[in-house]
Protein backbone atom coordinates (compact mmCIF):
# COMPACT_ATOMS: atom_id res chain seq x y z
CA UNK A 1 -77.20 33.49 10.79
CA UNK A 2 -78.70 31.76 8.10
CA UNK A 3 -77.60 27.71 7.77
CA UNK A 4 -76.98 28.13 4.09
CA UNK A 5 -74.23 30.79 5.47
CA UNK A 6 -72.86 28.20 7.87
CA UNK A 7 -73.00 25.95 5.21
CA UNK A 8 -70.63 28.12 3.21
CA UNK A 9 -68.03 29.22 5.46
CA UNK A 10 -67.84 25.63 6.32
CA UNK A 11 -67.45 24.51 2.57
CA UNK A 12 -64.73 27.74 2.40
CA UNK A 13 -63.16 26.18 5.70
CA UNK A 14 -62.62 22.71 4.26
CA UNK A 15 -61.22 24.07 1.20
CA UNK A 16 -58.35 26.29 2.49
CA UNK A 17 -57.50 22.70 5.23
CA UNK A 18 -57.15 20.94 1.69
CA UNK A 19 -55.24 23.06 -0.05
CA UNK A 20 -52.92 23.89 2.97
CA UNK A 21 -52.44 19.71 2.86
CA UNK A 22 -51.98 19.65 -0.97
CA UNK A 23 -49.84 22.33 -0.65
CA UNK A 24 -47.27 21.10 2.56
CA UNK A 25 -47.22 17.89 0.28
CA UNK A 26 -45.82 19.74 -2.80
CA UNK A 27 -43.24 21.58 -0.71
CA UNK A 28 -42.42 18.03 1.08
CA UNK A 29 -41.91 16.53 -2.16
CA UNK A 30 -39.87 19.28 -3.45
CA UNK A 31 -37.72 19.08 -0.46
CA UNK A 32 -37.20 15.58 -0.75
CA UNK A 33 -36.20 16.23 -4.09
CA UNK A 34 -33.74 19.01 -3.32
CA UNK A 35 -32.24 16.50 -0.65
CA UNK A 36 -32.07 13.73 -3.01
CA UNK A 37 -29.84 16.04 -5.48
CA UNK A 38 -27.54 17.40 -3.19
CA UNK A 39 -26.79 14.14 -1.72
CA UNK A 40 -26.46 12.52 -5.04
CA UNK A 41 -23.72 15.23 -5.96
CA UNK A 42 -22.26 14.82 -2.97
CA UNK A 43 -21.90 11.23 -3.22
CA UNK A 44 -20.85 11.79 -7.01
CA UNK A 45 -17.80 14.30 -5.21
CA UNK A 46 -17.22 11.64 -2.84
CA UNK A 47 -16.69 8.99 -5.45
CA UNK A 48 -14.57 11.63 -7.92
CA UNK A 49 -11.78 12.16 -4.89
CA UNK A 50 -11.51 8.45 -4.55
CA UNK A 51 -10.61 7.89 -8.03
CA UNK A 52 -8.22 10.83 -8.07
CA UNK A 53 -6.30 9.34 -4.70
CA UNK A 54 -6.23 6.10 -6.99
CA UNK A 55 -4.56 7.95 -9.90
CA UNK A 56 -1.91 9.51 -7.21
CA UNK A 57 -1.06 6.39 -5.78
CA UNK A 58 -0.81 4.83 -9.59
CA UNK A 59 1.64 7.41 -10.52
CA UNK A 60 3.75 6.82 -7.60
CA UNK A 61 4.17 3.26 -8.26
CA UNK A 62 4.77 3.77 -12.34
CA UNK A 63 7.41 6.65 -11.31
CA UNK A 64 9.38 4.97 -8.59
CA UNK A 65 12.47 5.40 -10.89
CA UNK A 66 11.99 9.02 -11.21
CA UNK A 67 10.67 9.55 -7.52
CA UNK A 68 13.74 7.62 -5.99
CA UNK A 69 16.31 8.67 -8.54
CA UNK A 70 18.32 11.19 -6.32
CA UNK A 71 19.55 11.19 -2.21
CA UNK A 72 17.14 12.40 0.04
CA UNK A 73 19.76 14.86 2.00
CA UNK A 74 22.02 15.87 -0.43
CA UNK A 75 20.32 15.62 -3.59
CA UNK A 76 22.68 14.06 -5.49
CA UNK A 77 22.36 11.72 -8.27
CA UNK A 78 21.72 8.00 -6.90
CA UNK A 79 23.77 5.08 -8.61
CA UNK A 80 21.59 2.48 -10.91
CA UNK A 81 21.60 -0.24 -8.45
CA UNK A 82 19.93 2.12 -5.85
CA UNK A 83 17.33 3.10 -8.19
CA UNK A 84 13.92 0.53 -7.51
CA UNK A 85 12.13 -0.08 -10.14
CA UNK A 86 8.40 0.77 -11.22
CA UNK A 87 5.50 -0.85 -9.63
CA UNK A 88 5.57 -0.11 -5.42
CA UNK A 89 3.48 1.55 -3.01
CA UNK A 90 3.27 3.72 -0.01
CA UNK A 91 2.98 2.06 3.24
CA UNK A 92 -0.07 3.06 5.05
CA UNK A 93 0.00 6.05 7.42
CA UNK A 94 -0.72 4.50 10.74
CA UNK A 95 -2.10 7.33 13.13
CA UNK A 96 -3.61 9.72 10.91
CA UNK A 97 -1.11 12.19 10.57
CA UNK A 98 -0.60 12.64 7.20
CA UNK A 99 3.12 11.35 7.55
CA UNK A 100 5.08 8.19 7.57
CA UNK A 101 7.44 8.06 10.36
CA UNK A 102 10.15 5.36 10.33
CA UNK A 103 7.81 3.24 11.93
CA UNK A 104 5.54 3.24 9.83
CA UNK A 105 7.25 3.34 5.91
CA UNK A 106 8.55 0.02 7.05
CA UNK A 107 5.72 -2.12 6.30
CA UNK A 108 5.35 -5.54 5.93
CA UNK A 109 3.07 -9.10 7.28
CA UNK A 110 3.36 -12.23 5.56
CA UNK A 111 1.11 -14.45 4.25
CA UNK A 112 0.70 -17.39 6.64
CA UNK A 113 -1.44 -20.27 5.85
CA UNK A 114 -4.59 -20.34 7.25
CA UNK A 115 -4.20 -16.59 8.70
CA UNK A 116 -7.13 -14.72 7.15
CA UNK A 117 -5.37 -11.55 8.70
CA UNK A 118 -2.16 -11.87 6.98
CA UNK A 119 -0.28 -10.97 3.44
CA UNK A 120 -1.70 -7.13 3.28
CA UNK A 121 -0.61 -4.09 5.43
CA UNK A 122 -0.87 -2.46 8.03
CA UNK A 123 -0.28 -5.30 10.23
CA UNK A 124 -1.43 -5.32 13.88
CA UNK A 125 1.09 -7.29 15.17
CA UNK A 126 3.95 -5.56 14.44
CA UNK A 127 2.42 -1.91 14.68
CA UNK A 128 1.66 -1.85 18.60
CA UNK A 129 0.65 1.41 19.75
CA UNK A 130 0.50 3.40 16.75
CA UNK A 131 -3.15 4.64 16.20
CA UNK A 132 -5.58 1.85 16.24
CA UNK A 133 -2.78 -0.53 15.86
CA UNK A 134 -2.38 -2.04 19.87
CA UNK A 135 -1.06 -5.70 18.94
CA UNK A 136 -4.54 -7.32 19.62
CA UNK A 137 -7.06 -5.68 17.86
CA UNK A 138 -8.00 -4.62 14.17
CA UNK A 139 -5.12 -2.24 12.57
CA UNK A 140 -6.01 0.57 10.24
CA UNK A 141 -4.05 2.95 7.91
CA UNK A 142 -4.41 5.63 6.39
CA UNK A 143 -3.85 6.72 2.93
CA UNK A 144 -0.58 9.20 3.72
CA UNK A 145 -1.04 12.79 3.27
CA UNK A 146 2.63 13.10 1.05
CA UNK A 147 6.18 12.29 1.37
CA UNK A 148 8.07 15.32 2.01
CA UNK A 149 11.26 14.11 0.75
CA UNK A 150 9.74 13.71 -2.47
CA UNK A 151 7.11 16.25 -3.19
CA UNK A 152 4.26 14.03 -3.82
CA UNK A 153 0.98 14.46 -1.93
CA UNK A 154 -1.54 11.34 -1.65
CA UNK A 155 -4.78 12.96 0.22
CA UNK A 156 -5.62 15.01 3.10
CA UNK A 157 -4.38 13.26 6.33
CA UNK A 158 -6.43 10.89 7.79
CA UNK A 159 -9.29 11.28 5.07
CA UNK A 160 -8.97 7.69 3.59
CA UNK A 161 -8.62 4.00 4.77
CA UNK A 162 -5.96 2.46 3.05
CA UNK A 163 -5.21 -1.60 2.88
CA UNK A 164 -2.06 -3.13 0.54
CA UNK A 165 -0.98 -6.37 -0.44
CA UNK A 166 2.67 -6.47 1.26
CA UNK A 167 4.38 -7.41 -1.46
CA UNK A 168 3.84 -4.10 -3.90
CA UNK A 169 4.97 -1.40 -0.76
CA UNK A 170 7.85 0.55 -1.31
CA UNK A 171 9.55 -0.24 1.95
CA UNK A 172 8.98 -4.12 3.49
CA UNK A 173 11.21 -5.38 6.24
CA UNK A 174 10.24 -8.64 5.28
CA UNK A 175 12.28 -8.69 2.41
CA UNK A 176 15.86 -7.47 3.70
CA UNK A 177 17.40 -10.19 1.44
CA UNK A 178 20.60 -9.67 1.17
CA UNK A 179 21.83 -10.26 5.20
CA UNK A 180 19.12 -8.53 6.37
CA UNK A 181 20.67 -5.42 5.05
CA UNK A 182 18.96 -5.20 1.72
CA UNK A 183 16.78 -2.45 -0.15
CA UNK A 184 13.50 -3.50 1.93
CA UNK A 185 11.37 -4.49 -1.48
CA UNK A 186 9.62 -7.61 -2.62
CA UNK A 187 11.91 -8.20 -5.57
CA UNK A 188 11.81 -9.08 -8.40
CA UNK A 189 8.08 -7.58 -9.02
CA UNK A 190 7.69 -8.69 -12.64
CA UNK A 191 5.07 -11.09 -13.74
CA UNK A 192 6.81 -14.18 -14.88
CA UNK A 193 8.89 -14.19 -11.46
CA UNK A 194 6.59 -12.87 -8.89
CA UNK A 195 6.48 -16.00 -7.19
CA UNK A 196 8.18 -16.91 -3.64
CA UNK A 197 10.30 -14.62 -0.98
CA UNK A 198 13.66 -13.90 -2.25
CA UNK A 199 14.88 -14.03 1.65
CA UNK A 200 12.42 -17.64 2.27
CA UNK A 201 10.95 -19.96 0.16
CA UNK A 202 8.70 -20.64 2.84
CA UNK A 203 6.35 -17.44 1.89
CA UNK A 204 5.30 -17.72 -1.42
CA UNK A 205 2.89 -15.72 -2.82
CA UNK A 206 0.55 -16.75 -6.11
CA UNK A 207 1.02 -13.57 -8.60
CA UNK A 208 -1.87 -13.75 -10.01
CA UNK A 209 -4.10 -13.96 -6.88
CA UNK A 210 -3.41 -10.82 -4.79
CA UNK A 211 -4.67 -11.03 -1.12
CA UNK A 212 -7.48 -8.24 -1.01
CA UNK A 213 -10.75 -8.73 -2.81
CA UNK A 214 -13.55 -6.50 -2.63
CA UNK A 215 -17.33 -7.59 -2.76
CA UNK A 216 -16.37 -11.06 -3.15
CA UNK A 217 -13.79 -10.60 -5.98
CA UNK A 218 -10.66 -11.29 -5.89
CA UNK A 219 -7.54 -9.79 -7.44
CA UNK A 220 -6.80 -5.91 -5.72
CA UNK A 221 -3.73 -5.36 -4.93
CA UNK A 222 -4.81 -1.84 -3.10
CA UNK A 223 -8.14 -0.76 -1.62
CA UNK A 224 -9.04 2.78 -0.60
CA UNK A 225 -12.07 3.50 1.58
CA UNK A 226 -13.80 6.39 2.18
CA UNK A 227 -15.77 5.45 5.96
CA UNK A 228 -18.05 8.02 6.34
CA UNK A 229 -19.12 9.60 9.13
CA UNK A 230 -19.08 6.38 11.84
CA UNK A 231 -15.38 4.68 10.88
CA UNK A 232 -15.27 1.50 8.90
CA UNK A 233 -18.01 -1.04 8.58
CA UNK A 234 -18.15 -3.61 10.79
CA UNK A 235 -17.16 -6.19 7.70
CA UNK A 236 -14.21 -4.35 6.76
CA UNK A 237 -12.83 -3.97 10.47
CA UNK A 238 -12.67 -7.94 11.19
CA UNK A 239 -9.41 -8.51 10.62
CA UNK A 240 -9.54 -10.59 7.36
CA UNK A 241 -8.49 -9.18 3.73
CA UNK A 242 -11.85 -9.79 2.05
CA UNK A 243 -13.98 -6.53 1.82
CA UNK A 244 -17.51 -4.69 1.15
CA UNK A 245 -18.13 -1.72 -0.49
CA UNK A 246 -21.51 -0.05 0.22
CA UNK A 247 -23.73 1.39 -2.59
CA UNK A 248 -24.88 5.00 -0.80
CA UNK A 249 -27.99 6.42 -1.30
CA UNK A 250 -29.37 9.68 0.41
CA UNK A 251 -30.33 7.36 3.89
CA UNK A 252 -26.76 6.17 4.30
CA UNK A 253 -24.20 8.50 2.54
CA UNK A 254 -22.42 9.66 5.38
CA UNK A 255 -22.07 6.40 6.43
CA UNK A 256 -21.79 3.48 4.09
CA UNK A 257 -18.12 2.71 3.28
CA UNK A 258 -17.28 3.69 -0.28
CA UNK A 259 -14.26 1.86 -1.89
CA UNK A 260 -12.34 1.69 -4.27
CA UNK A 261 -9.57 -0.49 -5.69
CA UNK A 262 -6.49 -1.20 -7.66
CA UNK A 263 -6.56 -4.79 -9.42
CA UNK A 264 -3.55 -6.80 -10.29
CA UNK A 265 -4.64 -5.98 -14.17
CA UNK A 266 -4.79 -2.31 -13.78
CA UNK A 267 -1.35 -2.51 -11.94
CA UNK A 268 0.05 -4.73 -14.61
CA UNK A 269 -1.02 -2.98 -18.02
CA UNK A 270 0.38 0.77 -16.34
CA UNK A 271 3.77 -0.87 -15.00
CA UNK A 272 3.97 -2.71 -18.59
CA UNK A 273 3.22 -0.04 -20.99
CA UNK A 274 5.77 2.16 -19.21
CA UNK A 275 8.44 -0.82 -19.59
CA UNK A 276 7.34 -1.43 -23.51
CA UNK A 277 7.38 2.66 -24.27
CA UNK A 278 11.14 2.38 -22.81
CA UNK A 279 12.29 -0.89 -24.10
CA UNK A 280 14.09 0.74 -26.98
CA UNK A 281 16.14 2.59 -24.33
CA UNK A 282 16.69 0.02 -21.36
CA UNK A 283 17.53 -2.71 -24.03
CA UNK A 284 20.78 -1.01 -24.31
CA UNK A 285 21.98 -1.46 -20.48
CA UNK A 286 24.41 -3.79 -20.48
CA UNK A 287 22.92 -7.40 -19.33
CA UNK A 288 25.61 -9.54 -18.21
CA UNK A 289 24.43 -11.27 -15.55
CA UNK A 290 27.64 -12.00 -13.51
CA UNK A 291 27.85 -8.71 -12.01
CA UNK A 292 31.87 -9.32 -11.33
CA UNK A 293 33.37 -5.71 -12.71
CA UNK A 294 32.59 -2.29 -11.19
CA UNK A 295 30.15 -1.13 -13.66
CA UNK A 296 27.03 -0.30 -12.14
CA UNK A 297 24.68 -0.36 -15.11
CA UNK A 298 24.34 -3.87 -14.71
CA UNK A 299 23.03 -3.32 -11.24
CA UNK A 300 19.66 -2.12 -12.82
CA UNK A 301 15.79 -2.63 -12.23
CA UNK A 302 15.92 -3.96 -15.77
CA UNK A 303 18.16 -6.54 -15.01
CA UNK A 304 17.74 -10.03 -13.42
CA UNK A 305 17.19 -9.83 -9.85
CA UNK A 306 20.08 -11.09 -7.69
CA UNK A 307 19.91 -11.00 -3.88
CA UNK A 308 23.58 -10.18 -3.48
CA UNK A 309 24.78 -8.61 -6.55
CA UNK A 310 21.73 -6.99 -7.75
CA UNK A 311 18.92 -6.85 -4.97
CA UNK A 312 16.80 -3.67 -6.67
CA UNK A 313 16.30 -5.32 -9.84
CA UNK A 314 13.21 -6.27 -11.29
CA UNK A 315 14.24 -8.58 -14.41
CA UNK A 316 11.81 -6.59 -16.72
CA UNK A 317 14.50 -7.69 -19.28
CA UNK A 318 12.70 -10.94 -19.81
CA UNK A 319 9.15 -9.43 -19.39
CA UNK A 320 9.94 -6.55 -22.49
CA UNK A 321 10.48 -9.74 -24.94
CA UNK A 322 6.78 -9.72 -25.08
CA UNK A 323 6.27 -6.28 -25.81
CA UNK A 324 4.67 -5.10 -29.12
């Protein structure tokens, strides 16, 4: 054979190597790039069910009168001063199950000076052997999958983290203020008042500086996390109330946690623009405050809080005087 012929099929050999490398770089890249979309959309899905559990738990808390406004087992109409008012929370589903057992929708830890761990829920210490929840180590809730007495569904069981300043769930044993017999709420949740334990002075709780805070901001009263793949984070399973929220990207998406949070404000403006809409209407309960005949429209969420004569209410009387 003639060189110049080697020469050629050499040259022709080269060129297909080239474009066979030019051409597994262009389908790399493209693949990337596929990768890169469906992860973004997936993180984008991700995000979009957070913020819908967020609206779920929101509406429970603005329609606690509605929710609670009839007995559980026969259905019948409850009377005013068993009606809570707006503004509480589920307790956190301790094992996973979707449910809150008795155990569990009675939730409650104080804040105690110097205890990083307490003033949010769940609480290890008084949650031994439920789930994570031994006594000793880190205790983690879930987001509850519904409340069958009440036809209201949160998220699928298990899916989501869930952390909550004590004093804004539904059901607190802390607060049994009126001989330990009461209606198991933080009362009265208003902002002018929401200062101090009704049962003990001794806890006493700033209003305006909820316990959580997220990325180094303070001011959540609930935090919802979406873990991933590989459970929490190791700086949002230490035991204190401060926490970080990961920014995903397609290396880490199944894994960073993704949160998402309920501030004091956004609490505040829903609760209060579902007081002022019904001001016209509440203002005509009757307000005496001595509570000394049998009619029980003055036991009402829109009347002063009293620990024995009135231990639901919420004294959004006061608060509506600033309404528009």
């Amino acid at each position: 054979m003639k060189p110049c012929h080697k020469q050629n099929g050499f040259v022709i050999m080269l060129f297909i190597v080239v474009v066979v490398i030019i051409a597994s770089l262009w389908l790399s890249t493209k693949h990337q790039g596929l990768i890169s979309i469906f992860k973004n959309e997936q993180i984008e899905q991700d995000l979009s069910e957070l913020k819908l559990v967020k609206a779920r738990l929101l509406e429970f808390a603005v329609l606690q009168p509605e929710i609670y406004m009839t007995d559980s087992s026969s259905g019948d109409m409850e009377g005013s001063d068993k009606i809570p008012p707006p503004g509480y929370f589920p307790c956190p589903d301790l094992n996973g199950d979707g449910s809150l057992n008795s155990t569990e929708a009675n939730c409650g830890n104080p804040l105690i000076s110097g205890v990083t761990g307490s003033g949010y829920v769940p609480d290890p210490t008084s949650a031994v052997g439920l789930g994570s929840c031994n006594g000793t180590e880190m205790c983690s809730g879930y987001v509850p999958e519904n409340i069958s007495t009440r036809n209201v569904f949160f998220a699928e069981a298990g899916r989501y983290f869930y952390f909550l300043d004590e004093r804004f769930s539904a059901q607190n044993t802390n607060y049994n203020n009126v001989g330990g017999t009461g209606p198991k709420r933080y009362a009265p949740l208003y902002p002018d008042n929401l200062v101090g334990d009704p049962a003990s002075a001794s806890n006493s709780l700033d209003p305006f500086d909820p316990i959580l805070s997220l990325n180094g901001v303070g001011g959540y009263v609930a935090l919802i996390i979406d873990a991933g793949d590989d459970g929490l984070d190791a700086a949002n399973k230490d035991g204190d109330a401060n926490f970080v929220s990961g920014t995903p990207d397609i290396t880490d998406s199944d894994t960073a946690d993704q949160i998402i949070g309920i501030t004091y404000n956004e609490w505040i403006a829903l609760v209060a623009h579902r007081v002022c809409v019904e001001r016209r209407r509440l203002q005509g309960i009757d307000p005496s405050g001595d509570y000394t005949d049998i009619d029980s429209t003055m036991q009402h969420w829109y009347n002063d809080y009293d620990a024995t004569n009135n231990p639901g209410g919420g004294n959004w009387r006061s608060w509506g005087a600033v309404c528009p």
